[in-house]
C-alpha atoms as a PDB file:
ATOM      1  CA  UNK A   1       0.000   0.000   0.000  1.00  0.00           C
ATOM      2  CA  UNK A   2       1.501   3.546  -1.038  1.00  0.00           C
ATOM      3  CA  UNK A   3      -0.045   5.199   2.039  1.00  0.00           C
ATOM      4  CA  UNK A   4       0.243   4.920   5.548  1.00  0.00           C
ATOM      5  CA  UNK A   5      -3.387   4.235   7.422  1.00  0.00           C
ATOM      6  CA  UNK A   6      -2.769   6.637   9.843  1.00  0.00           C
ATOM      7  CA  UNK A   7      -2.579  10.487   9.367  1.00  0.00           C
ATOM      8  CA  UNK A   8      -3.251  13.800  11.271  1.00  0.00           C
ATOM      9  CA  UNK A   9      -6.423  15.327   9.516  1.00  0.00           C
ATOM     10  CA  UNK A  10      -5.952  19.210   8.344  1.00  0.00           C
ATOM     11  CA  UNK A  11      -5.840  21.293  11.284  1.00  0.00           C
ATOM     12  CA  UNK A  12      -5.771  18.972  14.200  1.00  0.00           C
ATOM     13  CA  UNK A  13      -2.314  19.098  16.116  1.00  0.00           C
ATOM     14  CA  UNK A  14      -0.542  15.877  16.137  1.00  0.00           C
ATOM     15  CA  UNK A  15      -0.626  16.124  19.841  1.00  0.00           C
ATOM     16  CA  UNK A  16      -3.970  17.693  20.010  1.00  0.00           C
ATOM     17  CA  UNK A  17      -7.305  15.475  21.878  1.00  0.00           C
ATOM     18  CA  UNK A  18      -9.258  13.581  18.867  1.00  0.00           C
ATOM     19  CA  UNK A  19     -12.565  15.105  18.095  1.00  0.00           C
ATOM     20  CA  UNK A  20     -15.497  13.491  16.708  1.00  0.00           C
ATOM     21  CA  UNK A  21     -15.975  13.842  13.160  1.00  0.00           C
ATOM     22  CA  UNK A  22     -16.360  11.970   9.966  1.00  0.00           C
ATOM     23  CA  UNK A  23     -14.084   9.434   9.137  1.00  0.00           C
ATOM     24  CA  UNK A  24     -12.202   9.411   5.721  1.00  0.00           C
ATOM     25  CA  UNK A  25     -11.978   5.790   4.529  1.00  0.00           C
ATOM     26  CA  UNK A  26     -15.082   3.988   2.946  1.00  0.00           C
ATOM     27  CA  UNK A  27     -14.938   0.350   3.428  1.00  0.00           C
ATOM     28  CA  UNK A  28     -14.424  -2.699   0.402  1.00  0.00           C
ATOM     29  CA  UNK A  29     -16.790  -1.751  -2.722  1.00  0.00           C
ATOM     30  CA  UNK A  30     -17.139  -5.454  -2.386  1.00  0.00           C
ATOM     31  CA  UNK A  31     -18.906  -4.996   0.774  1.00  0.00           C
ATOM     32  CA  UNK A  32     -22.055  -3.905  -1.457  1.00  0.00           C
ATOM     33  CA  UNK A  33     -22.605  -7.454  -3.234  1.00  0.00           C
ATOM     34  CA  UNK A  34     -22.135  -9.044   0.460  1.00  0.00           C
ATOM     35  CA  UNK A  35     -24.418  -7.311   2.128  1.00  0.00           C
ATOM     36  CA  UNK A  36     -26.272  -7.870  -1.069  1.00  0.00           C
ATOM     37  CA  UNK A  37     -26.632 -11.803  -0.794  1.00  0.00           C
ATOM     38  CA  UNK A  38     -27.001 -11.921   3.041  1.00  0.00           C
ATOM     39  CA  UNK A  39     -30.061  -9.497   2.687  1.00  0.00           C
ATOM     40  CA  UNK A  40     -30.822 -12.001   0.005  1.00  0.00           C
ATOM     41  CA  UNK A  41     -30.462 -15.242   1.638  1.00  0.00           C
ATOM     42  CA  UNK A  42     -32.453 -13.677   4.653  1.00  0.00           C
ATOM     43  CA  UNK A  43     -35.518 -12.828   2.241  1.00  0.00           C
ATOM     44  CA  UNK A  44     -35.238 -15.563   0.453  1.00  0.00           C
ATOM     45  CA  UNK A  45     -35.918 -17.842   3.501  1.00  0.00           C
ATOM     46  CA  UNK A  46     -38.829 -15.985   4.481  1.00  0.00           C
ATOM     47  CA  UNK A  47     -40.053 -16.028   0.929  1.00  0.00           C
ATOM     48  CA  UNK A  48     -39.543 -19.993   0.777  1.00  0.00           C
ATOM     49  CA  UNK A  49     -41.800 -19.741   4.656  1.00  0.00           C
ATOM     50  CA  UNK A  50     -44.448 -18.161   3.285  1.00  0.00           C
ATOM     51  CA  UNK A  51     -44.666 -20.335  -0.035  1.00  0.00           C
ATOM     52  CA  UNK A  52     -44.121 -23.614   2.117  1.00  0.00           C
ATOM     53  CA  UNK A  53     -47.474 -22.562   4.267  1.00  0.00           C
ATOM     54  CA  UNK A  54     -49.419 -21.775   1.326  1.00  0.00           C
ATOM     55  CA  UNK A  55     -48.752 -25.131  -0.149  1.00  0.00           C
ATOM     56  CA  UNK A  56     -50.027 -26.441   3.351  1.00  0.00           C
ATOM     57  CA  UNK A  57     -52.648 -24.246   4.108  1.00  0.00           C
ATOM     58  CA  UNK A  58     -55.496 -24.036   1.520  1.00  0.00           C
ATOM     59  CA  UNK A  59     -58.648 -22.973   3.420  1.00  0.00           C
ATOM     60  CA  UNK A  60     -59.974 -20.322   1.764  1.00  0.00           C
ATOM     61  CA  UNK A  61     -57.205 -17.558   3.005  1.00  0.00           C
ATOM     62  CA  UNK A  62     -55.449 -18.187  -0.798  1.00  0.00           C
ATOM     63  CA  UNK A  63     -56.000 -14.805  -1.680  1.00  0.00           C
ATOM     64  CA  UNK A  64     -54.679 -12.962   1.612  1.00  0.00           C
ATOM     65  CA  UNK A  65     -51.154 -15.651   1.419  1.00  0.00           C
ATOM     66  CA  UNK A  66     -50.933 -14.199  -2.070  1.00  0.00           C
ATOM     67  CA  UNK A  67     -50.616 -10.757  -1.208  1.00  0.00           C
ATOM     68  CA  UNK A  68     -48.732 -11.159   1.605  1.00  0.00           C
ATOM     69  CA  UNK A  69     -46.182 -12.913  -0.276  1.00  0.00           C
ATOM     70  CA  UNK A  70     -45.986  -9.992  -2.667  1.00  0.00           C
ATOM     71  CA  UNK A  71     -45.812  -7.231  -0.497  1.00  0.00           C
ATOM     72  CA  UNK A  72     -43.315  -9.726   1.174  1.00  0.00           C
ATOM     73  CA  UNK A  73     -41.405  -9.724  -2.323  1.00  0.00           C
ATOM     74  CA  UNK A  74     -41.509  -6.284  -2.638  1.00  0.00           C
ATOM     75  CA  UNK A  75     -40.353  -5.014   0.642  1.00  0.00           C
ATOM     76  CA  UNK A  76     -37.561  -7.368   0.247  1.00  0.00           C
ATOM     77  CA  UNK A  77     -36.890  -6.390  -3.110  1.00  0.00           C
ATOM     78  CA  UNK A  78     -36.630  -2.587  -2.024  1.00  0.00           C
ATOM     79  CA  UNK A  79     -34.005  -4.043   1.001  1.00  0.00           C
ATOM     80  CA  UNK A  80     -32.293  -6.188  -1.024  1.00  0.00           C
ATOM     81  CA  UNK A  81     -31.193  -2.843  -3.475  1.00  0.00           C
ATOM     82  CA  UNK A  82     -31.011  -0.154  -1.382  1.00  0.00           C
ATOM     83  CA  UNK A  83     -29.335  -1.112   2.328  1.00  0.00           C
ATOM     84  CA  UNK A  84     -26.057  -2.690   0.572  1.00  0.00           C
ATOM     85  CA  UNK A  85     -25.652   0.534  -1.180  1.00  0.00           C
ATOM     86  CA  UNK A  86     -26.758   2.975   1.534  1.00  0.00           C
ATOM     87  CA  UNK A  87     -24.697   1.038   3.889  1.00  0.00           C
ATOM     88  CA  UNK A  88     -21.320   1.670   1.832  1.00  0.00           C
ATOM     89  CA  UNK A  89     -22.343   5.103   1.678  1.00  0.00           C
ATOM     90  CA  UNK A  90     -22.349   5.475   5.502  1.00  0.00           C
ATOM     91  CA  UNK A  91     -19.716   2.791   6.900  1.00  0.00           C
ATOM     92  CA  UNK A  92     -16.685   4.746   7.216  1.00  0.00           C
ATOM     93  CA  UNK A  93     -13.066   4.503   8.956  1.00  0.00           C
ATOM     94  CA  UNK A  94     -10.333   5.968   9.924  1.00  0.00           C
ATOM     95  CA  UNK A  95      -6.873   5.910  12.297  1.00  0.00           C
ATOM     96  CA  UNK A  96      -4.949   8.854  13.067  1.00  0.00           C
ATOM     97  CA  UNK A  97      -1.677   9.205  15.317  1.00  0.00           C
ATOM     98  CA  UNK A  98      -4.459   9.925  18.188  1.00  0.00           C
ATOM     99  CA  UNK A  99      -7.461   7.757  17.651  1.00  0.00           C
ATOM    100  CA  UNK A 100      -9.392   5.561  15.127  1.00  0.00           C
ATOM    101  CA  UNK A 101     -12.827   6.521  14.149  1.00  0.00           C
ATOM    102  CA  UNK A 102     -15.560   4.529  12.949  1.00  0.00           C
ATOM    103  CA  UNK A 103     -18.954   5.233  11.766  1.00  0.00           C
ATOM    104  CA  UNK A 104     -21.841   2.720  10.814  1.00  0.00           C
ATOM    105  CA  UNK A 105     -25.184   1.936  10.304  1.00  0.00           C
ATOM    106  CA  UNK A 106     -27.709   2.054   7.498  1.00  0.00           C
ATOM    107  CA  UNK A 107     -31.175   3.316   9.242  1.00  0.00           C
ATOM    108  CA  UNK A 108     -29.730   3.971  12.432  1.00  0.00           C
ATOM    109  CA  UNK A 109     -26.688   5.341  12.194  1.00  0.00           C
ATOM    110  CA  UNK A 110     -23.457   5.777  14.850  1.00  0.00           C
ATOM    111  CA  UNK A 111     -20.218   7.695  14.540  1.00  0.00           C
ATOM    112  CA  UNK A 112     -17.582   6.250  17.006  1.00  0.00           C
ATOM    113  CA  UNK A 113     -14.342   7.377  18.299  1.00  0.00           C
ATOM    114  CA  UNK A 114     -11.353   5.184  20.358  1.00  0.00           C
ATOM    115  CA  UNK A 115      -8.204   7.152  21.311  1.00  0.00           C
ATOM    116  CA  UNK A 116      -4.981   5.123  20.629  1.00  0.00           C
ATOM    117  CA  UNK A 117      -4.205   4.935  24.292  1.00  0.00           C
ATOM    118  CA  UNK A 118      -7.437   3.545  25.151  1.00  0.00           C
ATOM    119  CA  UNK A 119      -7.381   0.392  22.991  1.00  0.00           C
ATOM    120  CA  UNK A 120      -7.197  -2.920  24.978  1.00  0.00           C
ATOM    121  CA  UNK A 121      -7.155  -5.407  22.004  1.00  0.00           C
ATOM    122  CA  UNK A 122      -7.614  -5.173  18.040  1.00  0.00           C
ATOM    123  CA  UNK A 123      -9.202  -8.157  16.441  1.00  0.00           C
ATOM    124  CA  UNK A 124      -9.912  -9.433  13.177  1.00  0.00           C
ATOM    125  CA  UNK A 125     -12.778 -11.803  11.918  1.00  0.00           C
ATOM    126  CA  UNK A 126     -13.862 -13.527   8.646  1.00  0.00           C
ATOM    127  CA  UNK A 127     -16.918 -15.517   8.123  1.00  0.00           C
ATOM    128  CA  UNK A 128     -17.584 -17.882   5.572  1.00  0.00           C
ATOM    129  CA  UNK A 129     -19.501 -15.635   3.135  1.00  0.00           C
ATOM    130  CA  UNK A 130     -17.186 -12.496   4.072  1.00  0.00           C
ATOM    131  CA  UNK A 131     -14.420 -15.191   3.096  1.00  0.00           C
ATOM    132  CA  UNK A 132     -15.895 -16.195  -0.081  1.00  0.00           C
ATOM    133  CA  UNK A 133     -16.169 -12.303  -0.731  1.00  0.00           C
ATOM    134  CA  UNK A 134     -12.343 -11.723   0.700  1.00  0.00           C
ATOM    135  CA  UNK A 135     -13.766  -9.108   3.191  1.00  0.00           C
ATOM    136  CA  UNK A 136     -12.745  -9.132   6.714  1.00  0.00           C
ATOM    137  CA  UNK A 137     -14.183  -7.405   9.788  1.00  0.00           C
ATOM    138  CA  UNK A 138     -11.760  -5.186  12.286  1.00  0.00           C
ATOM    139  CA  UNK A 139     -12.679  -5.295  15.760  1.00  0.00           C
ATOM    140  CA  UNK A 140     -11.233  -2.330  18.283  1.00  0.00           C
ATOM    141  CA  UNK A 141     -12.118  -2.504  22.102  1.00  0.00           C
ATOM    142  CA  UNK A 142     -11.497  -0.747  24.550  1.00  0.00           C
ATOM    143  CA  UNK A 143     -12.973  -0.343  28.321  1.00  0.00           C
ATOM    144  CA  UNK A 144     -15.817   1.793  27.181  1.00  0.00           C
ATOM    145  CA  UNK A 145     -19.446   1.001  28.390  1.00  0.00           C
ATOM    146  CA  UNK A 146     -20.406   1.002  24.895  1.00  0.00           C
ATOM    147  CA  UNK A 147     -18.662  -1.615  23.389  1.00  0.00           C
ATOM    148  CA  UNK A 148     -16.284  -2.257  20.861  1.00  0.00           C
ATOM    149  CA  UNK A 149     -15.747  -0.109  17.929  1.00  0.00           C
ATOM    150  CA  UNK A 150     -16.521  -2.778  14.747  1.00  0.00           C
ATOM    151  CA  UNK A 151     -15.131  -1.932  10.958  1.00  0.00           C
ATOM    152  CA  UNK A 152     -17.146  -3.801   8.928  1.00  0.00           C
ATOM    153  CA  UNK A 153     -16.534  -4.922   5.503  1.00  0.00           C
ATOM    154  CA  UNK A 154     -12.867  -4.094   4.793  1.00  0.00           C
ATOM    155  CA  UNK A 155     -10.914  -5.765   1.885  1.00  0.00           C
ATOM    156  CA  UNK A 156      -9.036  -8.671   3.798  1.00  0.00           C
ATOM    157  CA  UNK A 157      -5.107  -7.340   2.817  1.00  0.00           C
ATOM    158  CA  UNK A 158      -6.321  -3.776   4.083  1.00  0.00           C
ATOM    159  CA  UNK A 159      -8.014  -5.062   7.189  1.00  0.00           C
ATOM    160  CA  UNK A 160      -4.708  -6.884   7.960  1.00  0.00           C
ATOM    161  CA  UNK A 161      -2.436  -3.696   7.291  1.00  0.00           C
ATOM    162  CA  UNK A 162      -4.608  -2.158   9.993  1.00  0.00           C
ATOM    163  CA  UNK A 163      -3.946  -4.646  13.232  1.00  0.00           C
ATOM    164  CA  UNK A 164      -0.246  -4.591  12.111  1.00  0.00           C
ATOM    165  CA  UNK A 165      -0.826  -0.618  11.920  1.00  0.00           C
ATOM    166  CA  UNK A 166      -3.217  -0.594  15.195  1.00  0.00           C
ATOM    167  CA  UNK A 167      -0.590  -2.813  16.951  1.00  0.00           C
ATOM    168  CA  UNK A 168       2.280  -0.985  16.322  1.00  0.00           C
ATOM    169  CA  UNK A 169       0.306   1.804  17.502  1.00  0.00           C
ATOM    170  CA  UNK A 170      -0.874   1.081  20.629  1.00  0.00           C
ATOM    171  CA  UNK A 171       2.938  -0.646  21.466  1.00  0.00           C
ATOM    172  CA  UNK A 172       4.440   2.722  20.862  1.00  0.00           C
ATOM    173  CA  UNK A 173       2.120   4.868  22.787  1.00  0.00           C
ATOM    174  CA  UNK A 174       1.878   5.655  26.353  1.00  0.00           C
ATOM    175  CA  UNK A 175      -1.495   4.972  28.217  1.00  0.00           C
ATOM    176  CA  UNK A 176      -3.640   3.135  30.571  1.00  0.00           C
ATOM    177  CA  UNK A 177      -6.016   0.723  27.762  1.00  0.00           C
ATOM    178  CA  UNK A 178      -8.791   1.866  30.006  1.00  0.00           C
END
């Protein structure tokens, strides 16, 4: 990679607190076609529900299983083509020499923020489907009440680059991890 994953962002002091803000970094493009066929698969077994009890089911409620299945089909059909994309729109990252910010969510939305001396562990995870789409997931905690900070949907070489970053980091820097 040509660039370094950390930088100070224009007129913030490199020694200066971290402030919330927009990250810089969007995730993967391939993030959109994986969010894509889990929305997909998730439909498609309610679909397959639906279709399963109107084979069973035949007692005069035909006509109410039919439209339910097709306002099923088209709710999931709007899902299915707009959260992927809004999603990539609105998951965004970043690490600085101070922090690492984060910012998620399709409907409901959250914009995160983790100072380098605060960070307890860094993880990285990779399911089967994320696998198959060579995405990985990068995991930040810290002692906060709210949880972990979660980067979701990063290319797998670029999620790696950032533990090795986020390690080197947090060796180098003086603090509590509380």
């Amino acid at each position: 990679m040509d660039r370094p994953l950390t930088s100070t962002p224009a007129g913030q002091a490199s020694g200066a607190p971290p402030q919330l803000r927009p990250p810089r970094n969007l995730v993967s493009p391939r993030a959109i076609l994986y969010w894509t066929a889990r929305a997909l698969g998730g439909w498609l077994v309610v679909v397959l529900a639906q279709v399963f009890v109107m084979v069973l089911v035949r007692d005069g409620i035909v006509r109410f299983q039919v439209i339910a299945l097709a306002v099923t089909i088209v709710v999931a059909a709007a899902h299915v083509v707009v959260m992927p994309r809004w999603r990539f729109r609105v998951h965004r990252w970043e690490v600085t020499a101070n922090a690492v910010y984060t910012q998620s969510g399709w409907f409901s939305q959250e914009r995160r923020i983790a100072p380098i001396s605060r960070i307890q562990t860094v993880d990285t995870e990779r399911g089967p489907l994320e696998q198959l789409f060579g995405l990985s997931n990068v995991t930040v905690t810290t002692a906060s009440a709210a949880g972990p900070l979660k980067i979701h949907g990063l290319d797998r070489d670029r999620a790696q680059e950032l533990v090795d970053e986020l390690a080197r980091a947090i060796e180098s820097t003086a603090g509590d991890a509380t």
